[in-house]
N, C-alpha and C. Protein backbone atom coordinates (compact mmCIF):
# COMPACT_ATOMS: atom_id res chain seq x y z
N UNK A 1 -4.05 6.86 19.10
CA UNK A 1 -4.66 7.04 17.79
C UNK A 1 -4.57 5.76 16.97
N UNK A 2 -3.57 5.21 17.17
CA UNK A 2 -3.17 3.81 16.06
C UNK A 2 -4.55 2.87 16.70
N UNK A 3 -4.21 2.58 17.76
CA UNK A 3 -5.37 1.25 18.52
C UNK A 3 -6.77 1.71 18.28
N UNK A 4 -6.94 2.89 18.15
CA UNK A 4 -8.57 3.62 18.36
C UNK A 4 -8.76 3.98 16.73
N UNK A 5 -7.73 3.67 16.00
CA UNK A 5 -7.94 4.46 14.83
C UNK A 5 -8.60 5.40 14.76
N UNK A 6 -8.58 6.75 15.55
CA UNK A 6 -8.83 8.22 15.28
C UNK A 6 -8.00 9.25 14.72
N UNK A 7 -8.29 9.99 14.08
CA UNK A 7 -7.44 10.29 13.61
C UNK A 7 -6.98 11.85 14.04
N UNK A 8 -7.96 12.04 15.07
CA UNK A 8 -8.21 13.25 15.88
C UNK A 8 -8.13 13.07 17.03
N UNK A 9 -7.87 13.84 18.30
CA UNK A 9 -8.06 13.44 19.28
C UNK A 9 -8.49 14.00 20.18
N UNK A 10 -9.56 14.56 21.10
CA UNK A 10 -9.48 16.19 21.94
C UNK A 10 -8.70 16.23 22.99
N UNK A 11 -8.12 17.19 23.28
CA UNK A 11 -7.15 17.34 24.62
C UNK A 11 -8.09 18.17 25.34
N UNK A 12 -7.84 17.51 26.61
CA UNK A 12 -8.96 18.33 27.89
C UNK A 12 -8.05 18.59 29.11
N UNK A 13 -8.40 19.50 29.53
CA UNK A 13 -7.62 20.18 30.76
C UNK A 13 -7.97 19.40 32.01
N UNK A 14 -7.96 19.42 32.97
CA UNK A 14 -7.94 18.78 34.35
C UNK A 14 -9.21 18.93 34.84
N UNK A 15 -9.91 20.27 34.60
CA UNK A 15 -11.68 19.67 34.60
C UNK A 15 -12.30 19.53 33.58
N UNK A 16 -12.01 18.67 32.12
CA UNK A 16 -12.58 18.09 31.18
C UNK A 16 -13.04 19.26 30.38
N UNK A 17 -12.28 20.30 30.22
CA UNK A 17 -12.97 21.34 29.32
C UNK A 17 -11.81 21.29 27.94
N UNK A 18 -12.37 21.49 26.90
CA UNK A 18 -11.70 21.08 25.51
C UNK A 18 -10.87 22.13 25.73
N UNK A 19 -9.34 22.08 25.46
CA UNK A 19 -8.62 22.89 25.35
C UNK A 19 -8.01 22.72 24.21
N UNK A 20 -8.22 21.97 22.97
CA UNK A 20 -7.26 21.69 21.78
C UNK A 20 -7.68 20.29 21.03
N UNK A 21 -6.97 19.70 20.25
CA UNK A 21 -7.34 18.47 19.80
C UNK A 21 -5.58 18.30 19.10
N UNK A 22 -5.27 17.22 18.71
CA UNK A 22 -4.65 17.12 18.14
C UNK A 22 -4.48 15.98 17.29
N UNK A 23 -3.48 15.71 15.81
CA UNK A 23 -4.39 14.61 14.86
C UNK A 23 -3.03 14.25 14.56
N UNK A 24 -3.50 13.76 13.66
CA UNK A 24 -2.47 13.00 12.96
C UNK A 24 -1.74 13.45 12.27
N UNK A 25 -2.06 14.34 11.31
CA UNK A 25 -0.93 15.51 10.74
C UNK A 25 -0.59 16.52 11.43
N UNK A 26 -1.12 16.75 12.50
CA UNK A 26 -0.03 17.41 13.78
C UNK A 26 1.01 16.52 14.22
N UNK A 27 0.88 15.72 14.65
CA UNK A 27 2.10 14.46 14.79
C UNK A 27 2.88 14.36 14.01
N UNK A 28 2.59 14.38 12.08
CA UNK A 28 3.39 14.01 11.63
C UNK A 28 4.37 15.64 10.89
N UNK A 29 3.77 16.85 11.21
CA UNK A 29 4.53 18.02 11.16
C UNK A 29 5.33 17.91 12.46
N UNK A 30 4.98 17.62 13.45
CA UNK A 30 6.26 17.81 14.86
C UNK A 30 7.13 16.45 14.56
N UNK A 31 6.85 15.58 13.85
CA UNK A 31 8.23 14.43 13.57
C UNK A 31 8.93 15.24 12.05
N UNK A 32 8.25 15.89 11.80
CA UNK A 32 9.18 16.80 10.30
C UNK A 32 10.14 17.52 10.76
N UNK A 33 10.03 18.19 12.16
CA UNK A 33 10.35 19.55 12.57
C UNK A 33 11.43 19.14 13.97
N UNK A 34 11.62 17.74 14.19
CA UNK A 34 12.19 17.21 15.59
C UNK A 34 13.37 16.84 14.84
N UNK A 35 14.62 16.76 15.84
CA UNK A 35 15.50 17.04 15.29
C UNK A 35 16.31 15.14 15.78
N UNK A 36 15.21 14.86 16.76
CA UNK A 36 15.53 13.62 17.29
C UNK A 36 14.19 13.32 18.18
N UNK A 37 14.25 12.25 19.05
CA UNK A 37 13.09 11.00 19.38
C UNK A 37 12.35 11.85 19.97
N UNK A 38 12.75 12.73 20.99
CA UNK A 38 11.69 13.87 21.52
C UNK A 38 10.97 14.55 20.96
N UNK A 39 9.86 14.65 20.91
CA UNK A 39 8.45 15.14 20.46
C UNK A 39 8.11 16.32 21.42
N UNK A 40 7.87 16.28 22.38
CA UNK A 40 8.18 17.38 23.39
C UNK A 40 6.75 16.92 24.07
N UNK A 41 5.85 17.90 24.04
CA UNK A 41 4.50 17.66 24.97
C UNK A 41 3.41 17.73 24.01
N UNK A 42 1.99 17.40 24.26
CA UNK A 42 1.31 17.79 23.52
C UNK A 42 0.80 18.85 23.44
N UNK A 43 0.85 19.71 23.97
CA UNK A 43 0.40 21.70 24.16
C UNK A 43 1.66 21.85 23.15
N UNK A 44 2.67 21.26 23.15
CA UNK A 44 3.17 21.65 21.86
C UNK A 44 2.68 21.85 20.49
N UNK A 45 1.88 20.82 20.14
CA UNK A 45 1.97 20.06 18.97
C UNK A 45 -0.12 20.29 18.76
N UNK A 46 -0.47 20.81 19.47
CA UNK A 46 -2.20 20.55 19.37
C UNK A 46 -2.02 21.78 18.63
N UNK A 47 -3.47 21.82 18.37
CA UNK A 47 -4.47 22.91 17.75
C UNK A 47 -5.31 23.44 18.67
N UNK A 48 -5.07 24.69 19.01
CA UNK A 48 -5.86 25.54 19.76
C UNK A 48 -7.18 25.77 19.81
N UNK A 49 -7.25 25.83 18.50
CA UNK A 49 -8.81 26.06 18.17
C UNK A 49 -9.39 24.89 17.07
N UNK A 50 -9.24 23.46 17.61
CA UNK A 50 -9.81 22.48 17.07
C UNK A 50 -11.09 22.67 15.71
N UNK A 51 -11.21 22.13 14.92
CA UNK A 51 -12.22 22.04 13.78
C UNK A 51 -13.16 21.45 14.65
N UNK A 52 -14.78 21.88 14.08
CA UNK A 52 -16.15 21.15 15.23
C UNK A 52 -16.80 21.94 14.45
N UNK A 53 -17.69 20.62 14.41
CA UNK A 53 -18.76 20.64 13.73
C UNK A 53 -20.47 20.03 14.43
N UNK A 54 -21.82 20.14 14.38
CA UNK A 54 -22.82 20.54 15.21
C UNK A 54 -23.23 18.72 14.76
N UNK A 55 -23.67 17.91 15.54
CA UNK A 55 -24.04 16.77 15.47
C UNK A 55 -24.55 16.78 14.55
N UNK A 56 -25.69 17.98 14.00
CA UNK A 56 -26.66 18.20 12.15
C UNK A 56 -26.05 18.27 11.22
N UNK A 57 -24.92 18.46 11.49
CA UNK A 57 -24.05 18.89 9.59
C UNK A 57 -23.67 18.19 8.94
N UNK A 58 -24.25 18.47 7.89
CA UNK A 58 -24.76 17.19 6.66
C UNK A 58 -22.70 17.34 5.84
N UNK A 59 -23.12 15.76 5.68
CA UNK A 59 -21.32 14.90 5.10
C UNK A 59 -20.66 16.27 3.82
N UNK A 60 -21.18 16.73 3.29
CA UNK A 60 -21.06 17.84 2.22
C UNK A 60 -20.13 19.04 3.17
N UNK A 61 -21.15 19.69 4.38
CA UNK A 61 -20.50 20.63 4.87
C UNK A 61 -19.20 20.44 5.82
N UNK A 62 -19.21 19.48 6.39
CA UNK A 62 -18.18 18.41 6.89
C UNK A 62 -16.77 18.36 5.74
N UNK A 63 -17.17 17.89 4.92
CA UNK A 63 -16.12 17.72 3.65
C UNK A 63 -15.60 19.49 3.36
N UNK A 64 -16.33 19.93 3.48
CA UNK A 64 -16.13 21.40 2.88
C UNK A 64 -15.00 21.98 4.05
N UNK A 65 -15.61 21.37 5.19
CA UNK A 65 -14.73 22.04 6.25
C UNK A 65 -13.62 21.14 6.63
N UNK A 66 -13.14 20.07 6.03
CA UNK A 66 -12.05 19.52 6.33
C UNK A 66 -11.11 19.49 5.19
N UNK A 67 -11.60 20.18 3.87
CA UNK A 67 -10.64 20.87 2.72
C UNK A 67 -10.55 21.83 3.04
N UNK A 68 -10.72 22.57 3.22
CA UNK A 68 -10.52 24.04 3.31
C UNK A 68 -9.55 24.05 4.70
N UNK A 69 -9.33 23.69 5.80
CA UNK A 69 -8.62 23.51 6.65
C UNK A 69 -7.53 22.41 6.95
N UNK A 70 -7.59 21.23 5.98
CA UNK A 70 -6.82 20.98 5.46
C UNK A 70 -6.53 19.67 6.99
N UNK A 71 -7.28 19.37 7.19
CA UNK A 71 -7.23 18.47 8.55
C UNK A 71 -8.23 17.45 8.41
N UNK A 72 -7.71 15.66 9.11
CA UNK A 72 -8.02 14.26 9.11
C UNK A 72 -9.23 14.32 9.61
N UNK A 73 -10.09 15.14 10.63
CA UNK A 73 -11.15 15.04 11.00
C UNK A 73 -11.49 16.43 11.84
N UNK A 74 -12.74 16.17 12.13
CA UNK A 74 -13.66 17.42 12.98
C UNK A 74 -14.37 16.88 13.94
N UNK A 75 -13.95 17.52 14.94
CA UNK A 75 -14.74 17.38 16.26
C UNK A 75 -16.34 17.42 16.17
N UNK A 76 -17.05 16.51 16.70
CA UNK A 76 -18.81 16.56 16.58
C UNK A 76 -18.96 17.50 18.16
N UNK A 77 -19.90 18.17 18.16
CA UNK A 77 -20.29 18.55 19.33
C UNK A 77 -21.21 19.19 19.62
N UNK A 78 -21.93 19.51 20.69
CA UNK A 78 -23.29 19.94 21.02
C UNK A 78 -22.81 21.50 21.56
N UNK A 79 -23.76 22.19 21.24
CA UNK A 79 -23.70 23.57 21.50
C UNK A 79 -23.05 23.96 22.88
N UNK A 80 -23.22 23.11 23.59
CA UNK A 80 -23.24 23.62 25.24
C UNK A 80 -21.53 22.72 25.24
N UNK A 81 -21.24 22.48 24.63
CA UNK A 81 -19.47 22.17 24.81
C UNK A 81 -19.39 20.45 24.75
N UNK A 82 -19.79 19.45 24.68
CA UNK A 82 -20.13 18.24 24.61
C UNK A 82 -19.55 17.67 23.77
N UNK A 83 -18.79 17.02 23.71
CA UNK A 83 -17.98 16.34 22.40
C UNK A 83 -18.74 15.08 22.57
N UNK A 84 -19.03 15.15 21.33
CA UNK A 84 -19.86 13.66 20.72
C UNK A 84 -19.25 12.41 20.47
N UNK A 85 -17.82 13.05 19.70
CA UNK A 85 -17.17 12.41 18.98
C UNK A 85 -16.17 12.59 17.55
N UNK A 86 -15.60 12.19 16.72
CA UNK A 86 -15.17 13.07 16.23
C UNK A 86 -15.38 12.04 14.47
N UNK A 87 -15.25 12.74 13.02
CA UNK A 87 -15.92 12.28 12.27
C UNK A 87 -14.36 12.59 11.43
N UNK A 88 -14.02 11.70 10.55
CA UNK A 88 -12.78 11.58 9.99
C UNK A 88 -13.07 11.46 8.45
N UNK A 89 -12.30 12.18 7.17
CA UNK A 89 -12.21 11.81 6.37
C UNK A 89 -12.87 10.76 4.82
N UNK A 90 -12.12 9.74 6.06
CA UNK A 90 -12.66 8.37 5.42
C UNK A 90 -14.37 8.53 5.26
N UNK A 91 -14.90 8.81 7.00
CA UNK A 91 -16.43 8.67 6.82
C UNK A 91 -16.70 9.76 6.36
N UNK A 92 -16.40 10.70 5.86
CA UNK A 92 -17.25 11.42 5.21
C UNK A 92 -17.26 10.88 3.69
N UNK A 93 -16.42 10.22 3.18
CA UNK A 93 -16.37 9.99 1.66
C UNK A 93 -17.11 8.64 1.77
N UNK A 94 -17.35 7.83 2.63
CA UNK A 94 -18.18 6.81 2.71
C UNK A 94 -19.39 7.05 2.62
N UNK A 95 -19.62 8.31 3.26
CA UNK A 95 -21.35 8.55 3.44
C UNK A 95 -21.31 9.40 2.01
N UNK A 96 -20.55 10.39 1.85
CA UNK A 96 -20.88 10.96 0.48
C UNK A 96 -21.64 10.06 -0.67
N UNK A 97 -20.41 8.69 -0.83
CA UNK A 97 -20.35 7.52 -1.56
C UNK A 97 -21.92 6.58 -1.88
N UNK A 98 -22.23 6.33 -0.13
CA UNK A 98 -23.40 5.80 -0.13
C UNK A 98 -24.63 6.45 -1.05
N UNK A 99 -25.07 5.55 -1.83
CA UNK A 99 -26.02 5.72 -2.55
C UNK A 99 -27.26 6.06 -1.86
N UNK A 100 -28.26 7.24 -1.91
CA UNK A 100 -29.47 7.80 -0.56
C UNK A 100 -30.64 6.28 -0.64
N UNK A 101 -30.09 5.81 -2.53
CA UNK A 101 -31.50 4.50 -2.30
C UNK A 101 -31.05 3.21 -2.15
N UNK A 102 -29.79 3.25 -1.62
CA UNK A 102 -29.02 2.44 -0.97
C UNK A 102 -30.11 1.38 0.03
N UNK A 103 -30.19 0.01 -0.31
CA UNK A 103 -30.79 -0.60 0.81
C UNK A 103 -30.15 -0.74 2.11
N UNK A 104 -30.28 -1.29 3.28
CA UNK A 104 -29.57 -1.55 4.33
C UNK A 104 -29.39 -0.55 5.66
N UNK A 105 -28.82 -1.12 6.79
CA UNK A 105 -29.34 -0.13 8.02
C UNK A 105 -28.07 1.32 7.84
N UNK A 106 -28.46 2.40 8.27
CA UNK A 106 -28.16 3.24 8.07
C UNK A 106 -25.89 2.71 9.08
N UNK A 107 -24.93 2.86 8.22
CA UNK A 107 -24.40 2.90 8.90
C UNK A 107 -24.15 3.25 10.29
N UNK A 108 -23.52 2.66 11.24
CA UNK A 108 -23.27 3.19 12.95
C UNK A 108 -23.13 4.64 13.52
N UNK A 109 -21.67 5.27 12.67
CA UNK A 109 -20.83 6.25 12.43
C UNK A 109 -22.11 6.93 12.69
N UNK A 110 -22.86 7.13 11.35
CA UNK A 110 -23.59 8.00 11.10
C UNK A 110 -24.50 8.13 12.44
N UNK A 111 -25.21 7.73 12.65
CA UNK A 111 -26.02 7.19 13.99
C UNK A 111 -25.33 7.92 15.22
N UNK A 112 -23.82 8.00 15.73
CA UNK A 112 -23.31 7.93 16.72
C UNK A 112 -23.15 9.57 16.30
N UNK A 113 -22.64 9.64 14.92
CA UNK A 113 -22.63 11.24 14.82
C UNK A 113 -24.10 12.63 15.40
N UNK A 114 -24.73 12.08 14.96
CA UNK A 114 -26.04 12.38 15.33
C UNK A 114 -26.78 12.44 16.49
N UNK A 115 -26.19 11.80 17.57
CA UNK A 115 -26.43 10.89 18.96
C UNK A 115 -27.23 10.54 19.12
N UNK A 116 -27.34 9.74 18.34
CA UNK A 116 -28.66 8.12 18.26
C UNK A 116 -28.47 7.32 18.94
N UNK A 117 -27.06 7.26 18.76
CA UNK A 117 -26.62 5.68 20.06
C UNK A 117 -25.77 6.13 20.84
């Protein structure tokens, strides 16, 4: 997560099927709750039922669903199980931020969210 700066991550089982995700404030509740250096596994420490959201969902409903659940980011993904990628925080208040008559090329993020590139 540090090198990739994500702040999410998906965990996949042995034939690549999403079984969880886990973030950064999962990490930092299992270092609240450890009593020493062991962390244990990550099936410890994931989320079962990861946050995901549909490559279309506009930065508003995104935001809506990462207050209300109270988590660094949401999984992007295509109906048929496909993880796109995953959309954090930060970019949603960036794109909120962006002005619509904003000149200039449409940020990447956005693009990659969408699967443009």
């Amino acid at each position: 997560m540090e090198h990739s700066g994500c702040q999410t991550l998906p965990v996949l089982d042995d034939q690549a099927r999403l079984v969880g995700a886990i973030s950064v404030t999962d990490l930092a509740d299992r270092l609240g709750r450890a009593g020493d250096v062991d962390l244990g596994v990550v099936r410890d420490a994931m989320q079962v039922s990861p946050l995901r959201c549909a490559p279309d969902a506009s930065p508003d409903e995104v935001r809506r669903l990462l207050s209300r659940q109270r988590q660094p980011a949401v999984l992007v993904m295509e109906d048929r199980g496909t993880i796109l990628g995953a959309i954090d925080v930060y970019q949603v208040l960036a794109m909120l931020d962006a002005s619509p008559g904003a000149a200039g090329p449409e940020p990447d993020y956005v693009q990659r969210v969408r699967g443009e590139s």
